[in-house]
N, C-alpha and C. Protein backbone atom coordinates (compact mmCIF):
# COMPACT_ATOMS: atom_id res chain seq x y z
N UNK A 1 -24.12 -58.48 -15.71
CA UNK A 1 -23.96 -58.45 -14.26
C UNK A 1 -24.86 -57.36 -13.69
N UNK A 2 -25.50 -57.37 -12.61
CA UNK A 2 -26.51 -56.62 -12.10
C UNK A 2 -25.84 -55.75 -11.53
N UNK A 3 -26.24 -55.00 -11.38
CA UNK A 3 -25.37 -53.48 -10.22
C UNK A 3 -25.82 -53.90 -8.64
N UNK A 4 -24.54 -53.38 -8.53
CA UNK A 4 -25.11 -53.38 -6.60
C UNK A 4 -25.89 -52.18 -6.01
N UNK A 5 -26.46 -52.65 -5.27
CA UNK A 5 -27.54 -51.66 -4.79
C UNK A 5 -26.77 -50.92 -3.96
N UNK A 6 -26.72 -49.63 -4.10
CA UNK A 6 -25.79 -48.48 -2.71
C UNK A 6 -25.97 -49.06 -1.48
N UNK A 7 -25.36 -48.62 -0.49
CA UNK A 7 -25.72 -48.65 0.57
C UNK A 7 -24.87 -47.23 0.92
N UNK A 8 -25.54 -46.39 2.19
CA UNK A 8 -24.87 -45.01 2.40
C UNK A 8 -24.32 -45.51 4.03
N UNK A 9 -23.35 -44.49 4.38
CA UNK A 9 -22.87 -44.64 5.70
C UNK A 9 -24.20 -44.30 6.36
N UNK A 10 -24.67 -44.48 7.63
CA UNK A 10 -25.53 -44.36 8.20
C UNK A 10 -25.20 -45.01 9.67
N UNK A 11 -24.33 -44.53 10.56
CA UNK A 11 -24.09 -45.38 11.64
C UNK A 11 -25.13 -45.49 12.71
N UNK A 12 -26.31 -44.91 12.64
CA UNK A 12 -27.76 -45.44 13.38
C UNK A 12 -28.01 -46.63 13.10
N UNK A 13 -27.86 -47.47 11.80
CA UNK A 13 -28.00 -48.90 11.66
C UNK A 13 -27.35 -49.96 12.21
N UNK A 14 -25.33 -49.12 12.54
CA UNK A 14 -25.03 -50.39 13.53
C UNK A 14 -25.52 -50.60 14.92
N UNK A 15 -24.33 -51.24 15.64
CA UNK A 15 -24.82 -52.05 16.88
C UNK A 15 -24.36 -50.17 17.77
N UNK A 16 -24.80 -50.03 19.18
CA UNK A 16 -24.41 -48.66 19.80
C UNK A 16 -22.97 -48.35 19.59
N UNK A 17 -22.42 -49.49 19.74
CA UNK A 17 -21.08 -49.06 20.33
C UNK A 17 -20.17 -49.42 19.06
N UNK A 18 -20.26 -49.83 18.24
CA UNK A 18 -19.61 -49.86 16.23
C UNK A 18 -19.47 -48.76 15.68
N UNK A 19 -18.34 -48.33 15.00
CA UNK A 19 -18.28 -47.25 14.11
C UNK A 19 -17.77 -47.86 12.69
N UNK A 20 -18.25 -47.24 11.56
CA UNK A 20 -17.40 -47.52 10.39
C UNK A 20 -17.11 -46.52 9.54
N UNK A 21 -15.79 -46.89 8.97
CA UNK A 21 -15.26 -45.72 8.08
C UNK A 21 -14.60 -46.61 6.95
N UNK A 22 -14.19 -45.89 5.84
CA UNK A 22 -13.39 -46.33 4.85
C UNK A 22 -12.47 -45.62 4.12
N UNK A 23 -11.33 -47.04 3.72
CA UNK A 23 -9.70 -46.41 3.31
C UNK A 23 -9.91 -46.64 1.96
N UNK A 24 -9.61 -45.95 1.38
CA UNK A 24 -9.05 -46.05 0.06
C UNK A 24 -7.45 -46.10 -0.35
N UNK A 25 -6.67 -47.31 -0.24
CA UNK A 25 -5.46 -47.29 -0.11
C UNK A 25 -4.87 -47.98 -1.62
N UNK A 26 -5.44 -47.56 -2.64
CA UNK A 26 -5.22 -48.57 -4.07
C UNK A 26 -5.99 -49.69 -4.05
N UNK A 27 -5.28 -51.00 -4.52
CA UNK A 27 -6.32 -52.17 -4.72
C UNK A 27 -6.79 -52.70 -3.69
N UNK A 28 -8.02 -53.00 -3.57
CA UNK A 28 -8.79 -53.21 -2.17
C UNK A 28 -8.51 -54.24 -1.73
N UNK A 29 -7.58 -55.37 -2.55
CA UNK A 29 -7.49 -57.03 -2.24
C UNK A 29 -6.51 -57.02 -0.93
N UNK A 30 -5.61 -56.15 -1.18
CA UNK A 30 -4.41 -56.03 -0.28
C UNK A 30 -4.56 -54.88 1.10
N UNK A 31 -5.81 -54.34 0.68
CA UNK A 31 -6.12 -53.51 1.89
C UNK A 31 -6.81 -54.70 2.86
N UNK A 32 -7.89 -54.65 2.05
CA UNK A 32 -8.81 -55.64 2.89
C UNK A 32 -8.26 -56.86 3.75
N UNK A 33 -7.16 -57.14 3.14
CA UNK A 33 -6.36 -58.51 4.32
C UNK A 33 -5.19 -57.64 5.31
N UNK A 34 -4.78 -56.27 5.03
CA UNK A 34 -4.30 -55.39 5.72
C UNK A 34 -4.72 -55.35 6.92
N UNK A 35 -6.05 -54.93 6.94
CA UNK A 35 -7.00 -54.16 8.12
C UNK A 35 -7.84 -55.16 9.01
N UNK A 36 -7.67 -56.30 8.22
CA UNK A 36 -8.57 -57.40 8.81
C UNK A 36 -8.27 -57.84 9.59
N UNK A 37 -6.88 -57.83 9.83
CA UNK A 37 -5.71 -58.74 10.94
C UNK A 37 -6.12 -57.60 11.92
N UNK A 38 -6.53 -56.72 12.14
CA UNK A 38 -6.48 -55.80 13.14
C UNK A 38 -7.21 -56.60 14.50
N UNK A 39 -6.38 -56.05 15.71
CA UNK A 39 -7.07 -56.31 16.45
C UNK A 39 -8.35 -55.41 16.92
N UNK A 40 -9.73 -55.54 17.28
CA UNK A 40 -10.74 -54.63 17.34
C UNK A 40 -11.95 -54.64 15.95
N UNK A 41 -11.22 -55.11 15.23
CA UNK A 41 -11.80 -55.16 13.68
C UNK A 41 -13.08 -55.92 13.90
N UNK A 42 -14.26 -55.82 13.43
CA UNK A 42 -15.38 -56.44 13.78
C UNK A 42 -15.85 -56.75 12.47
N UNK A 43 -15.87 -56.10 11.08
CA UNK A 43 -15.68 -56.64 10.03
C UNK A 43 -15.06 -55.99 8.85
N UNK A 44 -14.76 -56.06 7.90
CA UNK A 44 -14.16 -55.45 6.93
C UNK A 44 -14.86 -55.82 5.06
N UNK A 45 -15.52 -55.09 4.29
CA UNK A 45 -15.73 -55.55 3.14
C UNK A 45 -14.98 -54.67 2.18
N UNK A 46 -15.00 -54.72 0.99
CA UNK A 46 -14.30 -54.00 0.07
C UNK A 46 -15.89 -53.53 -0.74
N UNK A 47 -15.22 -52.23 -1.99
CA UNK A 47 -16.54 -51.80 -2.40
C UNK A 47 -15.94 -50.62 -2.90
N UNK A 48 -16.66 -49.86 -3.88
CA UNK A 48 -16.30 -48.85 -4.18
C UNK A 48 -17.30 -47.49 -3.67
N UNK A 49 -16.42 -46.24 -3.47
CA UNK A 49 -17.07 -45.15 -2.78
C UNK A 49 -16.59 -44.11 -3.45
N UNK A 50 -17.43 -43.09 -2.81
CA UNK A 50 -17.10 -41.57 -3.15
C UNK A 50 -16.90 -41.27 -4.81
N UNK A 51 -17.49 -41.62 -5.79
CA UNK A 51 -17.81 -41.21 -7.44
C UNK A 51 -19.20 -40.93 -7.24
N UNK A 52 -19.25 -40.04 -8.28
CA UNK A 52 -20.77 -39.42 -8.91
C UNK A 52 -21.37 -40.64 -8.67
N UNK A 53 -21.33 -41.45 -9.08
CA UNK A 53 -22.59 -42.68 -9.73
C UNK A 53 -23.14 -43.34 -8.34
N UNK A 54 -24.43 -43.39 -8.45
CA UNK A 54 -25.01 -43.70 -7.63
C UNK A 54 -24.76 -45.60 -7.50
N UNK A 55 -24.99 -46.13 -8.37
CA UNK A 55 -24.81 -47.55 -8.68
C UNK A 55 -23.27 -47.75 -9.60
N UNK A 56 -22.71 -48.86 -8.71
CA UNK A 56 -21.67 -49.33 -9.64
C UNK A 56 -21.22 -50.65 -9.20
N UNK A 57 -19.98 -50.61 -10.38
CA UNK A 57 -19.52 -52.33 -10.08
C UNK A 57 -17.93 -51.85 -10.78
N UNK A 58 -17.49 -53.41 -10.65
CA UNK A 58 -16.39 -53.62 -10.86
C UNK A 58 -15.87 -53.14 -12.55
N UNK A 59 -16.37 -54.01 -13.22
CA UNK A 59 -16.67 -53.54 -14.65
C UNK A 59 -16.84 -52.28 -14.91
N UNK A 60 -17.84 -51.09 -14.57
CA UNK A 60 -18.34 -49.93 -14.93
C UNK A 60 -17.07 -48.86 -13.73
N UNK A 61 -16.44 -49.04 -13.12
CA UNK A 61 -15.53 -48.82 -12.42
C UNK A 61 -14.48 -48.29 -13.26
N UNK A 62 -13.88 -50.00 -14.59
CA UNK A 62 -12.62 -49.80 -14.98
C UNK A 62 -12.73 -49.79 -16.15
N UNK A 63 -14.34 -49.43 -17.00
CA UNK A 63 -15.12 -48.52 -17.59
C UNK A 63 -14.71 -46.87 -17.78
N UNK A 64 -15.36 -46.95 -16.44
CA UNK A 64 -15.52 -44.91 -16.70
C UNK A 64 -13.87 -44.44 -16.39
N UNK A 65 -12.99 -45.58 -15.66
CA UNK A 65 -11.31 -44.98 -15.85
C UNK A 65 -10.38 -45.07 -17.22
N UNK A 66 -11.16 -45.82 -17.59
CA UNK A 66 -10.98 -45.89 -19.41
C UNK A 66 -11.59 -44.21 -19.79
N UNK A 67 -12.80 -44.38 -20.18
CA UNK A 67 -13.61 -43.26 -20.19
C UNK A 67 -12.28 -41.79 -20.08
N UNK A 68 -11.87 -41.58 -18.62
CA UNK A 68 -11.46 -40.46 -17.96
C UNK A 68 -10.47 -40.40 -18.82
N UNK A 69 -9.23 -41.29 -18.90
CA UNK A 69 -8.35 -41.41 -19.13
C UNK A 69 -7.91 -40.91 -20.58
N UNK A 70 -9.11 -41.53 -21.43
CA UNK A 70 -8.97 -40.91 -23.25
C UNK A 70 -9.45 -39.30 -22.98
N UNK A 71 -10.19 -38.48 -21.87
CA UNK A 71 -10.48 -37.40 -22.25
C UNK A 71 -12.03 -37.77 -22.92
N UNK A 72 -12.54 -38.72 -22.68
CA UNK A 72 -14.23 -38.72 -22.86
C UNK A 72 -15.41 -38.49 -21.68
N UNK A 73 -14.67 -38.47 -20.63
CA UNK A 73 -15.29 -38.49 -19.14
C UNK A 73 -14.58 -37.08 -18.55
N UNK A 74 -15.80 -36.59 -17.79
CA UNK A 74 -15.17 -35.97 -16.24
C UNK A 74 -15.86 -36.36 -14.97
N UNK A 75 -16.50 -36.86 -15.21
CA UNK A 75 -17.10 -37.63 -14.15
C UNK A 75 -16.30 -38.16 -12.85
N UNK A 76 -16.24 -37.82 -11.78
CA UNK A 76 -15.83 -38.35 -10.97
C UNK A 76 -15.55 -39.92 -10.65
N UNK A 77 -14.71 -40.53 -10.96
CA UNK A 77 -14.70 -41.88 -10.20
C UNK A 77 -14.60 -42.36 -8.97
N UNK A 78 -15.63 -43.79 -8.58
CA UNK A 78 -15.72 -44.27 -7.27
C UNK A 78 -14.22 -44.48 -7.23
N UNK A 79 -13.77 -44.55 -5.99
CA UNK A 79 -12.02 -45.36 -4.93
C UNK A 79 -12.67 -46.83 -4.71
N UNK A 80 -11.56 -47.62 -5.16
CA UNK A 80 -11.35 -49.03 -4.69
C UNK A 80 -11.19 -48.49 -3.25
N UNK A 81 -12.29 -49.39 -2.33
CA UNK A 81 -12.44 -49.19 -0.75
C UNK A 81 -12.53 -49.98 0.04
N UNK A 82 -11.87 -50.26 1.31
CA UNK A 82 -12.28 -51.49 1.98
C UNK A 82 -13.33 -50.65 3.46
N UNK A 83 -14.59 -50.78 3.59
CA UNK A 83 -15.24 -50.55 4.69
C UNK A 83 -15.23 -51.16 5.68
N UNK A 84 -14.81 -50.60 6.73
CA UNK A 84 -14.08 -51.19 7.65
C UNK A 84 -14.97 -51.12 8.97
N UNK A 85 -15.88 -52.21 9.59
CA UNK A 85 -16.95 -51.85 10.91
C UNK A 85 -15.58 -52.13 12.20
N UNK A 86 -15.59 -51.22 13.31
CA UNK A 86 -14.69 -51.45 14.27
C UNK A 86 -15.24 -51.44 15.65
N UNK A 87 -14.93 -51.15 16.96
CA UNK A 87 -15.19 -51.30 18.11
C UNK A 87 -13.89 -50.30 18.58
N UNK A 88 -14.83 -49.07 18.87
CA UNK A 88 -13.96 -47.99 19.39
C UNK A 88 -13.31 -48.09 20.84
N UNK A 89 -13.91 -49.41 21.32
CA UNK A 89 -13.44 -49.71 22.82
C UNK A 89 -12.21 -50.70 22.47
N UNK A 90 -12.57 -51.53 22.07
CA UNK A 90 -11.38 -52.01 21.94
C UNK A 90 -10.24 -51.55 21.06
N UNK A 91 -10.20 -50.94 19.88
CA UNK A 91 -9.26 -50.26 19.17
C UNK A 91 -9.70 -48.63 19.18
N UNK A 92 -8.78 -47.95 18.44
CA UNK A 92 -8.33 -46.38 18.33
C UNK A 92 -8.84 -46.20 17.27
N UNK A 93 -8.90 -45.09 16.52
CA UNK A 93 -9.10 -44.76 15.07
C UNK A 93 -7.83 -44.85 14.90
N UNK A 94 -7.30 -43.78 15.82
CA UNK A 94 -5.93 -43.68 15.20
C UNK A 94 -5.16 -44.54 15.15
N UNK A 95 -5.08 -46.19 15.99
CA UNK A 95 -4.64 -46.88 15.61
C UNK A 95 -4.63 -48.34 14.00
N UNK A 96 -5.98 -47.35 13.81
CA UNK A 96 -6.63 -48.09 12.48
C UNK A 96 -5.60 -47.09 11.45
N UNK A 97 -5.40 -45.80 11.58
CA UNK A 97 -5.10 -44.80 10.80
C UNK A 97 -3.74 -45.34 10.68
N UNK A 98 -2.92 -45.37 11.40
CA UNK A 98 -1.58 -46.23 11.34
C UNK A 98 -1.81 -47.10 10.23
N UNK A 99 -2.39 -48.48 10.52
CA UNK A 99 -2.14 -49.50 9.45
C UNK A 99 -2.71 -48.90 8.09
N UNK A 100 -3.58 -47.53 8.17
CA UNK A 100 -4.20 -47.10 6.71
C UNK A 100 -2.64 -46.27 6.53
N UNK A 101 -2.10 -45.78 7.11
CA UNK A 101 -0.71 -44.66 6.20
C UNK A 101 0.45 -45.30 5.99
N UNK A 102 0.79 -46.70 7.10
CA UNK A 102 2.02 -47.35 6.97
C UNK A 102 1.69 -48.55 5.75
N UNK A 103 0.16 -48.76 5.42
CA UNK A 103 0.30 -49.69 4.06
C UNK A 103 -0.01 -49.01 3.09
N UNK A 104 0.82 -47.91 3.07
CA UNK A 104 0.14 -47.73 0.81
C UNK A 104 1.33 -46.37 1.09
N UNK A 105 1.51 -45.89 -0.41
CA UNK A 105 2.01 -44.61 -0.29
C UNK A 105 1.14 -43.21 -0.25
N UNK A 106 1.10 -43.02 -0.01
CA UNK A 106 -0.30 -41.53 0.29
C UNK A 106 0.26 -40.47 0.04
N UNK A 107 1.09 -40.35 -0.97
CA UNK A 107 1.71 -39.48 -2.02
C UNK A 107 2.16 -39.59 -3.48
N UNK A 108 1.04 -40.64 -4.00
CA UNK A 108 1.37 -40.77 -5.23
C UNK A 108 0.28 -40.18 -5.91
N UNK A 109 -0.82 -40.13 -5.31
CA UNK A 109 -1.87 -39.12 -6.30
C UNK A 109 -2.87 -40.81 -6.66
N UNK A 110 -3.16 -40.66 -8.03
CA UNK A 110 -4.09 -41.57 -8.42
C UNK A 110 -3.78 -42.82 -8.88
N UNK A 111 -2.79 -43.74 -7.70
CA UNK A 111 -2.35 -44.78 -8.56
C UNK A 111 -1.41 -45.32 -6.79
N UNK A 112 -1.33 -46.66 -7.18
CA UNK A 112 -0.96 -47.63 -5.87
C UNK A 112 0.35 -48.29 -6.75
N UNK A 113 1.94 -48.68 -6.94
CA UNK A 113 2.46 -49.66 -7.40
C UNK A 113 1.77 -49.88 -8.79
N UNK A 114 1.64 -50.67 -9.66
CA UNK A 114 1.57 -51.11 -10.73
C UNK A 114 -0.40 -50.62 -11.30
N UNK A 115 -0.70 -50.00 -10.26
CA UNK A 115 -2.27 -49.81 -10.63
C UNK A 115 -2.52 -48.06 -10.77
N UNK A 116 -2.91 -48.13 -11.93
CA UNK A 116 -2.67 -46.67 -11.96
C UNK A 116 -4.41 -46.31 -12.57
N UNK A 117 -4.49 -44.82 -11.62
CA UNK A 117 -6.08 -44.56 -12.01
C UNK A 117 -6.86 -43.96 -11.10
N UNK A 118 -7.58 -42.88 -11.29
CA UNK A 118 -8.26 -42.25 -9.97
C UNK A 118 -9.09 -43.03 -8.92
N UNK A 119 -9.67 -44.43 -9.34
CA UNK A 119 -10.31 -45.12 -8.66
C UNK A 119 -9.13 -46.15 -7.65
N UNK A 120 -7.81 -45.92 -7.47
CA UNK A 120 -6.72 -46.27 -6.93
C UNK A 120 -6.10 -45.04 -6.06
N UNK A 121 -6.58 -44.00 -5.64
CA UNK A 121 -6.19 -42.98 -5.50
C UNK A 121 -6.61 -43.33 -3.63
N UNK A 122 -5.26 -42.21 -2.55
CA UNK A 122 -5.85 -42.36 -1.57
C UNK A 122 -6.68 -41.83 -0.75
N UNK A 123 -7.97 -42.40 -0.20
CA UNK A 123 -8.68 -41.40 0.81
C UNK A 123 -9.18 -42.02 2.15
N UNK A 124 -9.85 -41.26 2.99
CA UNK A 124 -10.21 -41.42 4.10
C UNK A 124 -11.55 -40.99 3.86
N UNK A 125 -12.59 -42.22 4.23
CA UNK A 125 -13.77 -41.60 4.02
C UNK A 125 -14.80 -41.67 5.42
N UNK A 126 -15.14 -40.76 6.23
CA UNK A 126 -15.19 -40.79 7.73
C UNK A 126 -16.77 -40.83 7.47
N UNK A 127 -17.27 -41.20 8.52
CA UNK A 127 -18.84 -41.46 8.63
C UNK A 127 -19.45 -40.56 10.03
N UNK A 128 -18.85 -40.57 11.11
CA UNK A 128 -18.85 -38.93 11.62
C UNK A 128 -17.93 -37.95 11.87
N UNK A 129 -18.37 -36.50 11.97
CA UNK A 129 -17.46 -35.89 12.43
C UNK A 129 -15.94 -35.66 13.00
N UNK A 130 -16.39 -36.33 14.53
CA UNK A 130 -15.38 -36.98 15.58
C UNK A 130 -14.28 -37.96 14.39
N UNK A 131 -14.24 -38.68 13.64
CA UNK A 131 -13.77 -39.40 12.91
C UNK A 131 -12.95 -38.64 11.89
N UNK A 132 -13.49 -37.33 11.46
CA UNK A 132 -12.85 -36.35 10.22
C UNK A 132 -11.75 -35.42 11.01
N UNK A 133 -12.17 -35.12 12.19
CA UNK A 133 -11.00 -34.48 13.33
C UNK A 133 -9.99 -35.27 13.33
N UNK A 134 -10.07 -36.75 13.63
CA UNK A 134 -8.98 -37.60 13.98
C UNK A 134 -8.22 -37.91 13.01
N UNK A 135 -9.27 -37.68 11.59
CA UNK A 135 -7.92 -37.90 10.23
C UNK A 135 -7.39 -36.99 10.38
N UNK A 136 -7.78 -36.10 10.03
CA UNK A 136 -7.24 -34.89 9.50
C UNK A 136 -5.95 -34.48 10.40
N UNK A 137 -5.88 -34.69 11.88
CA UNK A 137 -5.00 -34.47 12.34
C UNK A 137 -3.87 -35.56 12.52
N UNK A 138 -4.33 -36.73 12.13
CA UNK A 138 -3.36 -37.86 11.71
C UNK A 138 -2.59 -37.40 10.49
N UNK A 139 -2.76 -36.98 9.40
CA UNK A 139 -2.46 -36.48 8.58
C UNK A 139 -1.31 -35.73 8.65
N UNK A 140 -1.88 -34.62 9.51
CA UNK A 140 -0.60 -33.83 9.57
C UNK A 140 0.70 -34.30 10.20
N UNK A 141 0.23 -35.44 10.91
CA UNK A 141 1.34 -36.25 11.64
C UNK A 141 2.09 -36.83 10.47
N UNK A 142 1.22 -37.64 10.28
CA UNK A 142 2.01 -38.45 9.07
C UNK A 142 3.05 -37.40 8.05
N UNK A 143 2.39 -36.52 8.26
CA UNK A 143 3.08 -35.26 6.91
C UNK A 143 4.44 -34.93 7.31
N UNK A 144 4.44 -34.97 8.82
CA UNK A 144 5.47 -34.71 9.04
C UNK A 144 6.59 -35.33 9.19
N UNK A 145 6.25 -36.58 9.63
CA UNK A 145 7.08 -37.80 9.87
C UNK A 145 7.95 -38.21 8.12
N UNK A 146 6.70 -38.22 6.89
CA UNK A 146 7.13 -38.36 5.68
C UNK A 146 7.96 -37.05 5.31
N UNK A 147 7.79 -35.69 5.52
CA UNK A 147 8.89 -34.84 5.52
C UNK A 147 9.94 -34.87 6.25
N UNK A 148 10.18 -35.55 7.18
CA UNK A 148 11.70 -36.11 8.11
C UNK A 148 12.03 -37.07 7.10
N UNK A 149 11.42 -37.81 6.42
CA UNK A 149 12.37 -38.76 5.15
C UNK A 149 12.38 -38.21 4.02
N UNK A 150 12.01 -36.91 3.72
CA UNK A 150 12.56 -36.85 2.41
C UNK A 150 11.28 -36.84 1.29
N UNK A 151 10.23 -37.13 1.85
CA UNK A 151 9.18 -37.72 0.87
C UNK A 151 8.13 -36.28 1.07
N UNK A 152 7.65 -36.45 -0.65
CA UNK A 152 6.81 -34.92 -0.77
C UNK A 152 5.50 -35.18 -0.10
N UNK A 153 4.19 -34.30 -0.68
CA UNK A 153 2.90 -33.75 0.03
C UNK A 153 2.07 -35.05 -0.08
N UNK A 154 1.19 -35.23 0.91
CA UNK A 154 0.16 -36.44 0.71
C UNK A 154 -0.65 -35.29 0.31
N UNK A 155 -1.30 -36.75 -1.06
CA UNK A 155 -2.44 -36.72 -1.64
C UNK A 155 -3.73 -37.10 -1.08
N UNK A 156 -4.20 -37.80 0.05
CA UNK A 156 -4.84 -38.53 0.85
C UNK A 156 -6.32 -37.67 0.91
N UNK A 157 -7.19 -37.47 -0.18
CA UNK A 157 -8.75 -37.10 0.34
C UNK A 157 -9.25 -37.23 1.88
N UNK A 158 -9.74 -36.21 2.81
CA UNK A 158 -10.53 -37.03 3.56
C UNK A 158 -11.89 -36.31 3.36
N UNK A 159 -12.71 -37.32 3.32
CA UNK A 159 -14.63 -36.58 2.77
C UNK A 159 -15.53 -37.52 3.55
N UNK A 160 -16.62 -37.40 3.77
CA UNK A 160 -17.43 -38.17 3.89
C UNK A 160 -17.94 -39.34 3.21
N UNK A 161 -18.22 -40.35 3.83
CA UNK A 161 -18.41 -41.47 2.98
C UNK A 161 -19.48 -41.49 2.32
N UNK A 162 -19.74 -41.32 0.77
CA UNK A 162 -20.91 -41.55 0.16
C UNK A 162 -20.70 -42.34 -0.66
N UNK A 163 -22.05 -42.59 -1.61
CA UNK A 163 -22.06 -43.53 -2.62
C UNK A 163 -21.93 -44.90 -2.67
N UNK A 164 -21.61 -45.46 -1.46
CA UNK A 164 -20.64 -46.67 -1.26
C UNK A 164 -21.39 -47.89 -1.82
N UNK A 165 -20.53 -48.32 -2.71
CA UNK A 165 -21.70 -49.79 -3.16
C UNK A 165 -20.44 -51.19 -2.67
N UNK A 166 -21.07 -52.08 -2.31
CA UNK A 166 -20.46 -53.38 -2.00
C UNK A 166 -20.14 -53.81 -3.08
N UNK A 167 -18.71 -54.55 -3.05
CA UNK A 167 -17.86 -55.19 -4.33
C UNK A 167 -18.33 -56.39 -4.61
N UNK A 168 -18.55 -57.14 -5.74
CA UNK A 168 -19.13 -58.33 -5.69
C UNK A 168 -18.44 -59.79 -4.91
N UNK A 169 -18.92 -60.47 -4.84
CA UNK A 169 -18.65 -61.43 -3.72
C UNK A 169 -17.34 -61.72 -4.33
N UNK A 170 -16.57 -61.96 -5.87
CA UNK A 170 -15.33 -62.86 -6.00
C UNK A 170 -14.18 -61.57 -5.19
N UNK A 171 -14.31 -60.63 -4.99
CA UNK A 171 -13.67 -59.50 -4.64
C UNK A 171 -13.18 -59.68 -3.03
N UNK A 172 -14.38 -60.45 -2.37
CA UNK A 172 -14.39 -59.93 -0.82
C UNK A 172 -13.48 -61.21 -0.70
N UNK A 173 -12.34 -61.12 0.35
CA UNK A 173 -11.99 -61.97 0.83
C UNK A 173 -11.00 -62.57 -0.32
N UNK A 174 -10.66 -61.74 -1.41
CA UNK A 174 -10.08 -62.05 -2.71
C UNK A 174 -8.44 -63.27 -2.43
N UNK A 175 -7.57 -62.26 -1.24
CA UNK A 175 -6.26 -63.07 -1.11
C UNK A 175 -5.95 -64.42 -0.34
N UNK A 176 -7.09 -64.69 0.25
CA UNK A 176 -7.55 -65.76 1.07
C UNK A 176 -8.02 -66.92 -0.06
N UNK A 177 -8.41 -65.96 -1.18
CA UNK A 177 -8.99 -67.53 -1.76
C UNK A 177 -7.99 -67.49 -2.89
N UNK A 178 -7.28 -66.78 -3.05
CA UNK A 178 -6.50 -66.53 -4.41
C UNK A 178 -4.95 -66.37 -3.77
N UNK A 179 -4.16 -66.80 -3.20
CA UNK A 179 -3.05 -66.53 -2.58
C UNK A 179 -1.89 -66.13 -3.48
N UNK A 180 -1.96 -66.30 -4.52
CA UNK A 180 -0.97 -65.90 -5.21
C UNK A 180 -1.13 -64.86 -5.71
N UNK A 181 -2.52 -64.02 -5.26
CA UNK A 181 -2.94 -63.17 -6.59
C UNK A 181 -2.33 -61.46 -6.44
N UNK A 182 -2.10 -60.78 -7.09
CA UNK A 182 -1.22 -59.79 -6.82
C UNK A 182 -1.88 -58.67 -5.84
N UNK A 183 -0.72 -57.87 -5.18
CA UNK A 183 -1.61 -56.79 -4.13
C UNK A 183 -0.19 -55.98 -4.86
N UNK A 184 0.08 -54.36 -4.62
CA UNK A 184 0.69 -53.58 -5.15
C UNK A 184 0.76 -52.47 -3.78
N UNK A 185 0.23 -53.24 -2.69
CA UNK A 185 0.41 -52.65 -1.42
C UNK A 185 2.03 -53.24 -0.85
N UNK A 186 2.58 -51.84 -0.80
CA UNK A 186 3.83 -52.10 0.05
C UNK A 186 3.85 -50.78 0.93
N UNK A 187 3.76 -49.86 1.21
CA UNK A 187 3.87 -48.72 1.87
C UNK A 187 5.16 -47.99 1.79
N UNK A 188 6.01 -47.49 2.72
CA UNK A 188 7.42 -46.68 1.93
C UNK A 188 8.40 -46.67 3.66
N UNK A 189 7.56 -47.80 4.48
CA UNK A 189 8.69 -47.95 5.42
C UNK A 189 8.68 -46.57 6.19
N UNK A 190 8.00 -46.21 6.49
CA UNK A 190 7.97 -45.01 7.45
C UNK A 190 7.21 -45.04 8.86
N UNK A 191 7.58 -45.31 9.88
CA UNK A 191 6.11 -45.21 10.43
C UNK A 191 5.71 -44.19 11.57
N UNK A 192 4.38 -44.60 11.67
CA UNK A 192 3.56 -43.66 11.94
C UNK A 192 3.26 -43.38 13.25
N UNK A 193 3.87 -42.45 13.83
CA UNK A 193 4.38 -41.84 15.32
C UNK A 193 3.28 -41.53 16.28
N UNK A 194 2.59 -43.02 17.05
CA UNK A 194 1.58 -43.08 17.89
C UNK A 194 2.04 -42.28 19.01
């Protein structure tokens, strides 16, 4: 299988008024049909981001988490990611940030439900500035709302988006063509205090 060629955040390439960012919420199958229903959503792909490796794939992904896992790797691993292009006029970040904290748990560290592994782990990967303000202070919201139930510290990275390579085509659009096929996205029933 050929590697995918990177592509980096660079929002001079979209349209003026498009922004994109990406969630890392565990398996990307169940994110990606998450975020898609959004209203404002202009498109959504899955892909992996933010690991050392400049080039990757699916395979070399659950590779180097093998790798990590025996203690043969330290290498950073890419996050299962869904990149998400939006329309800041018609939707919020922060209303994107909602459906990213109310679907996954963002306190389990490196692992979603039944998928366990740093490339399952949660983050926020912002493409400008203005975008890293609005997590970060979503965050603390959320932190607090999950400390009114009882529930410990989010794990939730937020960094800049690098590395990002596109997932191969059987990936995109995975639960649409595969309906039965498993997602390990449930979230923990809390929500998130717009």
């Amino acid at each position: 299988m050929k590697h995918q060629h990177p592509t980096h955040a660079n929002p001079q390439n979209l349209a003026n008024h498009l922004e994109e960012i990406a969630f890392g919420m565990g398996c990307f199958w169940g994110a990606e049909r998450r975020v898609r229903r959004h209203f404002g959503v202009e498109s959504v792909e899955v892909g992996y981001a933010n690991g050392e490796m400049l080039r990757t794939n699916y395979k070399s992904v659950l590779a180097t988490e093998r790798a990590i896992t025996a203690g043969l790797s330290k290498i950073r691993n890419h996050a299962e990611v869904v990149r998400v292009t939006f329309d800041p006029k018609k939707v919020s970040l922060e209303s994107l940030l909602k459906v990213f904290w109310e679907g996954h748990n963002p306190t389990q560290g490196d692992r979603q439900g039944n998928d366990i592994g740093s490339n399952y782990r949660s983050g926020i990967y912002y493409t400008t500035e203005q975008q890293r303000e609005v997590a970060e202070k979503s965050l603390q919201i959320y932190q607090r709302a999950l400390t009114e139930h009882k529930y410990g510290k989010i794990t939730t990275e937020i960094e800049p988006l690098k590395n990002y390579n596109r997932a191969e085509e059987e990936h995109q659009r995975y639960l649409e063509k595969n309906p039965e096929g498993y997602c390990g996205l449930g979230g923990i029933h809390v929500k998130y205090p717009l």
